[in-house]
N, C-alpha and C. Protein backbone atom coordinates (compact mmCIF):
# COMPACT_ATOMS: atom_id res chain seq x y z
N UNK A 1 194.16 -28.22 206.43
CA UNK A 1 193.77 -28.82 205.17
C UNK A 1 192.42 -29.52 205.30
N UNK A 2 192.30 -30.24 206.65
CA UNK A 2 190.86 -30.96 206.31
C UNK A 2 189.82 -30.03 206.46
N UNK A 3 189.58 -28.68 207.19
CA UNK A 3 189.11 -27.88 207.58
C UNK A 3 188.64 -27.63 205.85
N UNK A 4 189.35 -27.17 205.68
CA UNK A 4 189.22 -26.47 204.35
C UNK A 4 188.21 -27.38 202.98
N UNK A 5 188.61 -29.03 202.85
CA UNK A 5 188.19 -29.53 202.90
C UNK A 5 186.23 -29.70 203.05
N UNK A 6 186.39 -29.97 204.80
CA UNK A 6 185.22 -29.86 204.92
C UNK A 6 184.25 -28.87 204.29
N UNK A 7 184.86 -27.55 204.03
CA UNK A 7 183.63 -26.51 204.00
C UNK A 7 183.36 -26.66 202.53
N UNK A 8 184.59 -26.93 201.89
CA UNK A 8 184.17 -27.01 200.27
C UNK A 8 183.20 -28.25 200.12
N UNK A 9 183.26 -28.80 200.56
CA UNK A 9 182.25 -29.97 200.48
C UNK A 9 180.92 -29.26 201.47
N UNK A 10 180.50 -28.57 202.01
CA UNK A 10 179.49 -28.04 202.74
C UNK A 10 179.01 -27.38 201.68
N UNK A 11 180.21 -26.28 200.57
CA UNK A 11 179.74 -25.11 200.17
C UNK A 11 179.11 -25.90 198.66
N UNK A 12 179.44 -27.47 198.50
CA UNK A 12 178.75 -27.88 197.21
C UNK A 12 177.78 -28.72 197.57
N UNK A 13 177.28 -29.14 198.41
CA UNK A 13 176.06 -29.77 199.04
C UNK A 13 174.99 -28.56 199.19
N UNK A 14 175.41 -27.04 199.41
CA UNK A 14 174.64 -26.45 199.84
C UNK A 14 174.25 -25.88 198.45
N UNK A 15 175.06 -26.03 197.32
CA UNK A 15 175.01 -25.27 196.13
C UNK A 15 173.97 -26.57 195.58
N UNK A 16 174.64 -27.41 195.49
CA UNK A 16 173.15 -29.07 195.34
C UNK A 16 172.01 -29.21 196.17
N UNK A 17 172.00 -28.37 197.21
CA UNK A 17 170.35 -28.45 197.61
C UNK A 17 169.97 -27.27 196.86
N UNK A 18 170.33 -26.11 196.95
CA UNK A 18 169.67 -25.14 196.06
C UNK A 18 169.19 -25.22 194.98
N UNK A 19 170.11 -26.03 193.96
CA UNK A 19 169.45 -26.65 192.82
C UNK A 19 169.12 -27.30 192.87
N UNK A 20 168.03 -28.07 193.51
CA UNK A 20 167.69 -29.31 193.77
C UNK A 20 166.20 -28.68 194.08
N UNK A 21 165.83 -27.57 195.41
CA UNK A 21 164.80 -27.24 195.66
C UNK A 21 164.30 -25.95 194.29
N UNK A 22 165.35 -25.77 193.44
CA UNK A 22 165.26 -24.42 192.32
C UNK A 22 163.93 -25.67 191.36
N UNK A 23 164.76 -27.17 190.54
CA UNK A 23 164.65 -27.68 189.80
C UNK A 23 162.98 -28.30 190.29
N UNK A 24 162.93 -28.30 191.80
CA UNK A 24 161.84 -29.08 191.94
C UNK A 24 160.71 -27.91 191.46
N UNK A 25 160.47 -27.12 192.07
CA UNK A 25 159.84 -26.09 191.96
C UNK A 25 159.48 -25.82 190.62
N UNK A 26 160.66 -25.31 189.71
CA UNK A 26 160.66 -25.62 188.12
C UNK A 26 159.48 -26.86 188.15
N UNK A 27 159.43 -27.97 188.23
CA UNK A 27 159.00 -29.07 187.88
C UNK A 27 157.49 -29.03 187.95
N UNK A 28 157.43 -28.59 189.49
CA UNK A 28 156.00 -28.10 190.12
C UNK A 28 155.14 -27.35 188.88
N UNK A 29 155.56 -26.05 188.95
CA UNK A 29 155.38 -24.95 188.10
C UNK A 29 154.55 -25.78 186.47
N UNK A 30 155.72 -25.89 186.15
CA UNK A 30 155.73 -26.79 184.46
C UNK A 30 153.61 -27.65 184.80
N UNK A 31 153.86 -28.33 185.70
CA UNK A 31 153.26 -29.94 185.90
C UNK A 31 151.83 -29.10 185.94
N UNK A 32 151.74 -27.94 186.67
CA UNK A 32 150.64 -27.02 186.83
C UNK A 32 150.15 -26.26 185.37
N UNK A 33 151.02 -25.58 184.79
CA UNK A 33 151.19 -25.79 183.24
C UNK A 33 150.49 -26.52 182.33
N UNK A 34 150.37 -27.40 182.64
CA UNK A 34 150.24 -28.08 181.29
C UNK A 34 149.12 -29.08 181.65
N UNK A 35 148.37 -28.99 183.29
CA UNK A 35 147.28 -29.01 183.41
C UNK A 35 146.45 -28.77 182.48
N UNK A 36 144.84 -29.42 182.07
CA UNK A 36 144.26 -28.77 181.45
C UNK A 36 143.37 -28.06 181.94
N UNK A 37 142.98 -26.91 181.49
CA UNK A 37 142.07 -25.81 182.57
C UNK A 37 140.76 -25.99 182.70
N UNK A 38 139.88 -27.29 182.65
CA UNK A 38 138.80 -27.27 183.51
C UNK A 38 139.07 -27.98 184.35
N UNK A 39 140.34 -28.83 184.48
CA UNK A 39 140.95 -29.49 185.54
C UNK A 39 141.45 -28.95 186.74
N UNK A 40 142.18 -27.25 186.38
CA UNK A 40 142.75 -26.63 187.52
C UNK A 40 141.65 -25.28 188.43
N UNK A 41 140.64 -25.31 187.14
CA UNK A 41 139.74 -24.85 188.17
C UNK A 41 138.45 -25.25 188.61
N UNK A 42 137.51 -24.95 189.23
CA UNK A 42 136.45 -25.42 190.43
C UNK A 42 134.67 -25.15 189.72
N UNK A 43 134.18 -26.09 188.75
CA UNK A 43 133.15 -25.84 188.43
C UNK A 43 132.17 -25.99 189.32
N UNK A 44 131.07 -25.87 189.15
CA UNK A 44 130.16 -25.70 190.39
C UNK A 44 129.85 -26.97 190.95
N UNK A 45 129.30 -27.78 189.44
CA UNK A 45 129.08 -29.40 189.66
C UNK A 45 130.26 -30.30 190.44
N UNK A 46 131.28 -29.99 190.74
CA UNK A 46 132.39 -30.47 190.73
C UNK A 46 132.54 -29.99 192.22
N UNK A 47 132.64 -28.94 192.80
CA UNK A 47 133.38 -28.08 193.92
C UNK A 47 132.07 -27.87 195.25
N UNK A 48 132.76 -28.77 196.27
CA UNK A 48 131.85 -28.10 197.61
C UNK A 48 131.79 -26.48 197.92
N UNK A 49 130.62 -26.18 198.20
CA UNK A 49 130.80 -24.66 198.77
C UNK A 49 131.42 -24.10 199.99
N UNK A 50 132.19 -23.35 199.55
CA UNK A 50 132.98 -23.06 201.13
C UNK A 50 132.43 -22.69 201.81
N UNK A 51 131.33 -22.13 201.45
CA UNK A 51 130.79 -20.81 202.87
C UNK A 51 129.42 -21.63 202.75
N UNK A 52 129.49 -23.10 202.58
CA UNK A 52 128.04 -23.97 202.34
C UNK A 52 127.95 -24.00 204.62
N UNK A 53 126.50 -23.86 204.53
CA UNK A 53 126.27 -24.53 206.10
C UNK A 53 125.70 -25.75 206.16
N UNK A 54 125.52 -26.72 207.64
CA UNK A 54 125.60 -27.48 207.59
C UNK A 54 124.00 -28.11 206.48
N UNK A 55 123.31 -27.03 206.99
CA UNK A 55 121.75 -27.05 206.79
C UNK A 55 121.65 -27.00 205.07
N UNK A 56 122.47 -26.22 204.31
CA UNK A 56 122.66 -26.79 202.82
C UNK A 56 123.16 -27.74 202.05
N UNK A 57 123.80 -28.35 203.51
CA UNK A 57 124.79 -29.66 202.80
C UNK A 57 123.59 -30.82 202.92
N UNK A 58 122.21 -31.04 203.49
CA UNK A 58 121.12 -32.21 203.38
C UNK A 58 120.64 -32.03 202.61
């Protein structure tokens, strides 16, 4: 009996992290969403150059 027990309580902790890492993600997603889009992307004035060398960065 406690055996049995235990796992059902394993098998709903494991069913509550799943929804837990599902909902965060959801959340993520949404929060990216509803960003406004000169915010989520990289204007020039705004963004270091990646492939800048050291000699363009003075």
């Amino acid at each position: 009996m406690n055996i049995l027990k235990t796992r059902k309580c394993a098998a709903v902790l494991a069913v509550c992290a799943a929804v837990a890492l599902y909902a965060t993600a959801a959340w993520r997603v949404e929060q990216l969403r509803q960003t406004p889009r000169n915010l989520s992307t990289c204007n020039l004035e705004h963004c270091v150059p990646h492939t800048a060398s050291l000699s363009a960065l003075r």
